[in-house]
Protein backbone atom coordinates (compact mmCIF):
# COMPACT_ATOMS: atom_id res chain seq x y z
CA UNK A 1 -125.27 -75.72 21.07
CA UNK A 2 -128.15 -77.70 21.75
CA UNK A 3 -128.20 -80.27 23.81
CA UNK A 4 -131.48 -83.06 24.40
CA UNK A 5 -131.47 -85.82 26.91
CA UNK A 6 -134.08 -88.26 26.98
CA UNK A 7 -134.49 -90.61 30.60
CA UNK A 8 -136.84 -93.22 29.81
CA UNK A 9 -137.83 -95.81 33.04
CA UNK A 10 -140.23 -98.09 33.53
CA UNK A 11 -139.79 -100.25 36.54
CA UNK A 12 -142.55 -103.21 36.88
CA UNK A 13 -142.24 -105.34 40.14
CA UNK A 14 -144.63 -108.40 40.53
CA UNK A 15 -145.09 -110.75 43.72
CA UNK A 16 -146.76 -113.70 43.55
CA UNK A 17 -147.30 -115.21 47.11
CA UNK A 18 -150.54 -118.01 47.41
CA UNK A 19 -150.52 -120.00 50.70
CA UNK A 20 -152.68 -122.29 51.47
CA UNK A 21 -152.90 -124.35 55.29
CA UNK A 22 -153.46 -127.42 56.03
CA UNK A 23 -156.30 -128.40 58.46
CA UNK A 24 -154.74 -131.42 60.82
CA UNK A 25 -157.14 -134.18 61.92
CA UNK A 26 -157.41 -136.95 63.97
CA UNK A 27 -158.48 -140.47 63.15
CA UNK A 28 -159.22 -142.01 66.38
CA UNK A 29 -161.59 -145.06 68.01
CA UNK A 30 -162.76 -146.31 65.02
CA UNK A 31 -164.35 -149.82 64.95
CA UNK A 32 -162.14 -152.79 63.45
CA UNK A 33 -162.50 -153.41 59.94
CA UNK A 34 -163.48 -150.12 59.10
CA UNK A 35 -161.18 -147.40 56.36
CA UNK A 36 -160.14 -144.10 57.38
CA UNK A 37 -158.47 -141.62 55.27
CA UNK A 38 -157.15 -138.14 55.24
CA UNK A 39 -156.12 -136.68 52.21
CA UNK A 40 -154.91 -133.23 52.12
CA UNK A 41 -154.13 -131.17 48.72
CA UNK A 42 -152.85 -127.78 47.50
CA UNK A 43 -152.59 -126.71 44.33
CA UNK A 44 -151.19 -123.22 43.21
CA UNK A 45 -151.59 -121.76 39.85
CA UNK A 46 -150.11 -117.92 38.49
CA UNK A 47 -149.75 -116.87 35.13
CA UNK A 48 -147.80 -113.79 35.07
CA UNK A 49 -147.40 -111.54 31.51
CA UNK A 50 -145.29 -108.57 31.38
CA UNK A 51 -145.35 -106.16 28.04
CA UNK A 52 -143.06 -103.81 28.42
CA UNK A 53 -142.61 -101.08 25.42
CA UNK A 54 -139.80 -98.01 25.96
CA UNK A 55 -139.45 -95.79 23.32
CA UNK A 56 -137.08 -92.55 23.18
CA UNK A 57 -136.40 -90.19 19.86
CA UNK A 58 -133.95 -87.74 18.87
CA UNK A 59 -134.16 -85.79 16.05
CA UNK A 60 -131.42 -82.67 15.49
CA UNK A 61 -130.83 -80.48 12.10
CA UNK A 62 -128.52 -77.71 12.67
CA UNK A 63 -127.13 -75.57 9.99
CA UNK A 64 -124.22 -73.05 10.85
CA UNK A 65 -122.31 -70.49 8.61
CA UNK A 66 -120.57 -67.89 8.79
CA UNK A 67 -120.25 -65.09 5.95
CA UNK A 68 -117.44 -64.11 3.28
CA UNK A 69 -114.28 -62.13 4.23
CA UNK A 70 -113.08 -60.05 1.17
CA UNK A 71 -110.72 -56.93 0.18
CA UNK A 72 -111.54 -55.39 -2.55
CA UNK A 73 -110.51 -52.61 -5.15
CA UNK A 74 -108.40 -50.32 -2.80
CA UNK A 75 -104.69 -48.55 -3.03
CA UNK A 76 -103.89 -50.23 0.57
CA UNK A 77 -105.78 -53.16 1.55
CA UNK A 78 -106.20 -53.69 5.24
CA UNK A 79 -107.86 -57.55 6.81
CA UNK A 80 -110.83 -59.26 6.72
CA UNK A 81 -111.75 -62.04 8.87
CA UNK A 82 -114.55 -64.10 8.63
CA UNK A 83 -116.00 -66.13 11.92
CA UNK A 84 -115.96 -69.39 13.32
CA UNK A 85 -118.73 -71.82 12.77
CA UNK A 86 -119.95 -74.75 14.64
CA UNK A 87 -122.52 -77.40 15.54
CA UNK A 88 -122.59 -79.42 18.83
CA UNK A 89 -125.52 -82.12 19.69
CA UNK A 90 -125.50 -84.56 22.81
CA UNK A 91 -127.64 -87.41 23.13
CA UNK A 92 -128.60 -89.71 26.46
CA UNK A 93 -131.42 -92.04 27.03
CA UNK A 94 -131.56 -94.77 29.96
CA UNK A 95 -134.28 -97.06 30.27
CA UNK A 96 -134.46 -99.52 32.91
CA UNK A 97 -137.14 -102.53 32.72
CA UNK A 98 -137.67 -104.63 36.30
CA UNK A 99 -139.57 -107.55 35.95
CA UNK A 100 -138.34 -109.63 38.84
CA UNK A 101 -140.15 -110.81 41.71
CA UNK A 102 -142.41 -112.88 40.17
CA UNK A 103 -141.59 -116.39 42.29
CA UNK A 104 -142.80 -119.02 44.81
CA UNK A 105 -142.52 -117.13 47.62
CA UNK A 106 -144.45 -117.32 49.97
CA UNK A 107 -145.99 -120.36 48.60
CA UNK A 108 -147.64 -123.27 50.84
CA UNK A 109 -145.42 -126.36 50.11
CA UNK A 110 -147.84 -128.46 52.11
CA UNK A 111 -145.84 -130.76 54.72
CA UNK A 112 -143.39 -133.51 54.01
CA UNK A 113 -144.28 -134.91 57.91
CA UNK A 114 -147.87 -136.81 57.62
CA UNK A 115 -147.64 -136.19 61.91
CA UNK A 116 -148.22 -132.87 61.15
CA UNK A 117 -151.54 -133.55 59.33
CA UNK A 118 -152.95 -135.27 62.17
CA UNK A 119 -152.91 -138.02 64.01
CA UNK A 120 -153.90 -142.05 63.78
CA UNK A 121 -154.51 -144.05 66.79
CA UNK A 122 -156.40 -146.37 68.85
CA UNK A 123 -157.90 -147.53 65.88
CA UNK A 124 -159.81 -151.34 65.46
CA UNK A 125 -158.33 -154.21 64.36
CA UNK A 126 -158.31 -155.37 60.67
CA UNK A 127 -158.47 -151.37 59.81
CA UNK A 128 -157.21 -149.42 56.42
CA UNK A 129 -156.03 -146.04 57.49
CA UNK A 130 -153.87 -143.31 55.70
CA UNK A 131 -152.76 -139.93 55.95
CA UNK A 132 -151.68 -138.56 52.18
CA UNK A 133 -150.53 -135.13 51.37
CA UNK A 134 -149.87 -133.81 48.12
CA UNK A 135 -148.93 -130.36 46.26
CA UNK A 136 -148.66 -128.83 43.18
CA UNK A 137 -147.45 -125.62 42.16
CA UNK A 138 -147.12 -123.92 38.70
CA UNK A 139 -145.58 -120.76 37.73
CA UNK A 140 -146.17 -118.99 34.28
CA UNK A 141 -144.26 -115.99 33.41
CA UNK A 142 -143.76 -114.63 30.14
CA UNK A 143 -141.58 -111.07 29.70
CA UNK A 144 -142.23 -109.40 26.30
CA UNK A 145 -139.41 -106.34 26.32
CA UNK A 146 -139.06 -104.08 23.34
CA UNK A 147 -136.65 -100.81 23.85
CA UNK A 148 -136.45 -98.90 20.86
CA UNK A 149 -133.84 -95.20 20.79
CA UNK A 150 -133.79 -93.49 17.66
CA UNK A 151 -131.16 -90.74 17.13
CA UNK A 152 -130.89 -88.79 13.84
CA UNK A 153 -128.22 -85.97 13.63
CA UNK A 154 -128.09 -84.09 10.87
CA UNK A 155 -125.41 -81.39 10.72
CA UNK A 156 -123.90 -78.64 8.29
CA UNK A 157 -121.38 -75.89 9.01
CA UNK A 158 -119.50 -74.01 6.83
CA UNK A 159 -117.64 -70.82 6.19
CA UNK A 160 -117.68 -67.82 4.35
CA UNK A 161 -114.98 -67.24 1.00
CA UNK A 162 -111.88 -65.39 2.05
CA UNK A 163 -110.90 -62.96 -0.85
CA UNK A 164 -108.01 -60.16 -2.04
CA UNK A 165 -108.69 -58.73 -5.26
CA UNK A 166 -108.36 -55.19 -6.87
CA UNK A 167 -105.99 -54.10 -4.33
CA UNK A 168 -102.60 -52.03 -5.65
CA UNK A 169 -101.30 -53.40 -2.19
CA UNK A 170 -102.77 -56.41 -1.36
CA UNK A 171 -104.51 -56.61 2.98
CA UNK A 172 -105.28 -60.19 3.99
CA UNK A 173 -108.43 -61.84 4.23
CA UNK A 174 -109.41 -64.83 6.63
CA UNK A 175 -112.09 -67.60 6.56
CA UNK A 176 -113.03 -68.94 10.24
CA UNK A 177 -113.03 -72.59 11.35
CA UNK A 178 -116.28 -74.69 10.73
CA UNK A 179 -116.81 -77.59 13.48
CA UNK A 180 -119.12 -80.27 14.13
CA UNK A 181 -119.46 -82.51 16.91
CA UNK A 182 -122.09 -84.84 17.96
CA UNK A 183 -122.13 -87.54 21.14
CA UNK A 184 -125.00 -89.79 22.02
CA UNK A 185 -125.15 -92.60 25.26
CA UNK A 186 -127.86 -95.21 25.27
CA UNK A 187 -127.94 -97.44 28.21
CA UNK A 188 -130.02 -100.17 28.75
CA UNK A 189 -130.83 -102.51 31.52
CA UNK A 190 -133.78 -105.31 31.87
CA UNK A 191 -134.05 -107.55 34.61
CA UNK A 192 -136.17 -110.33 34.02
């Protein structure tokens, strides 16, 4: 009997995490009339590409046979038997593909409070001031996945002729059993 297993894994675990602070300031005792701004932007950019290529193969030829069983030519035949034949393959592969991971996390969001940004006061009259805040985040992730398992089983038993001939009293003669048997498990799993 022969028995093959392939275990195929591949296990690819990305973070992305890009934070970026904000640096709070005041806008105080200005002179009347006068503009004062604070603007405050983030901007996060990933591009993520996973290729991910399993492949497992199997390839089994098996030939089994056993030879003939005869009586021949004699005044008091006794037995022949002829033996068993048989094949057996088994097949496994796993592959496992892990891709996940790849989020915002740990991403600066920037503030949705402008009084954490700083602070505006005691400011002249007649004066423009703002506080803005404003963030953008994009997230590119492409997962390529190709598993490929090939299995070929190729299997041939047989027995031997069983024969009584020539015999003034006739013995018995016996072929054997011929068996084949084959079994293959695959599994796959890919988290994206």
């Amino acid at each position: 009997m022969i028995k093959q297993i392939a275990r195929v894994a591949a296990t690819t675990v990305l973070g992305v995490g890009l934070t970026t602070g904000f640096a709070a300031a005041d806008i105080s005792n200005t002179g009347p009339s006068s503009h004062n701004s604070e603007r405050s932007k983030v901007t996060n950019s990933a591009q993520i590409t996973n290729n991910n290529r399993i492949s497992a193969s199997n390839e089994n030829d098996q030939t089994a046979s056993s030879g003939n069983a005869g009586v021949y030519h004699n005044t008091t035949g006794g037995s022949a038997t002829s033996g068993n034949s048989s094949n057996s393959n088994s097949f496994s592969a796993s592959a496992s593909i892990n891709n996940s991971g790849a989020d915002m996390a740990g991403w600066s969001t920037g503030s949705s409070d402008p009084g954490t940004l700083g602070n505006i006061d005691t400011t002249g009259p007649d004066s423009s001031n703002t506080i803005s805040s404003s963030v953008s985040n994009k997230l590119t992730e492409n997962n390529n996945n190709c598993l490929t398992i090939t299995n070929t089983n190729d299997q041939s038993a047989s027995t031997g002729d069983a024969k009584v001939a020539g015999n003034t009293t006739g013995g018995s003669a016996t072929s054997g059993s011929s068996s084949n048997s084959s079994s293959s498990t695959i599994d796959f799993s890919v988290s994206n």
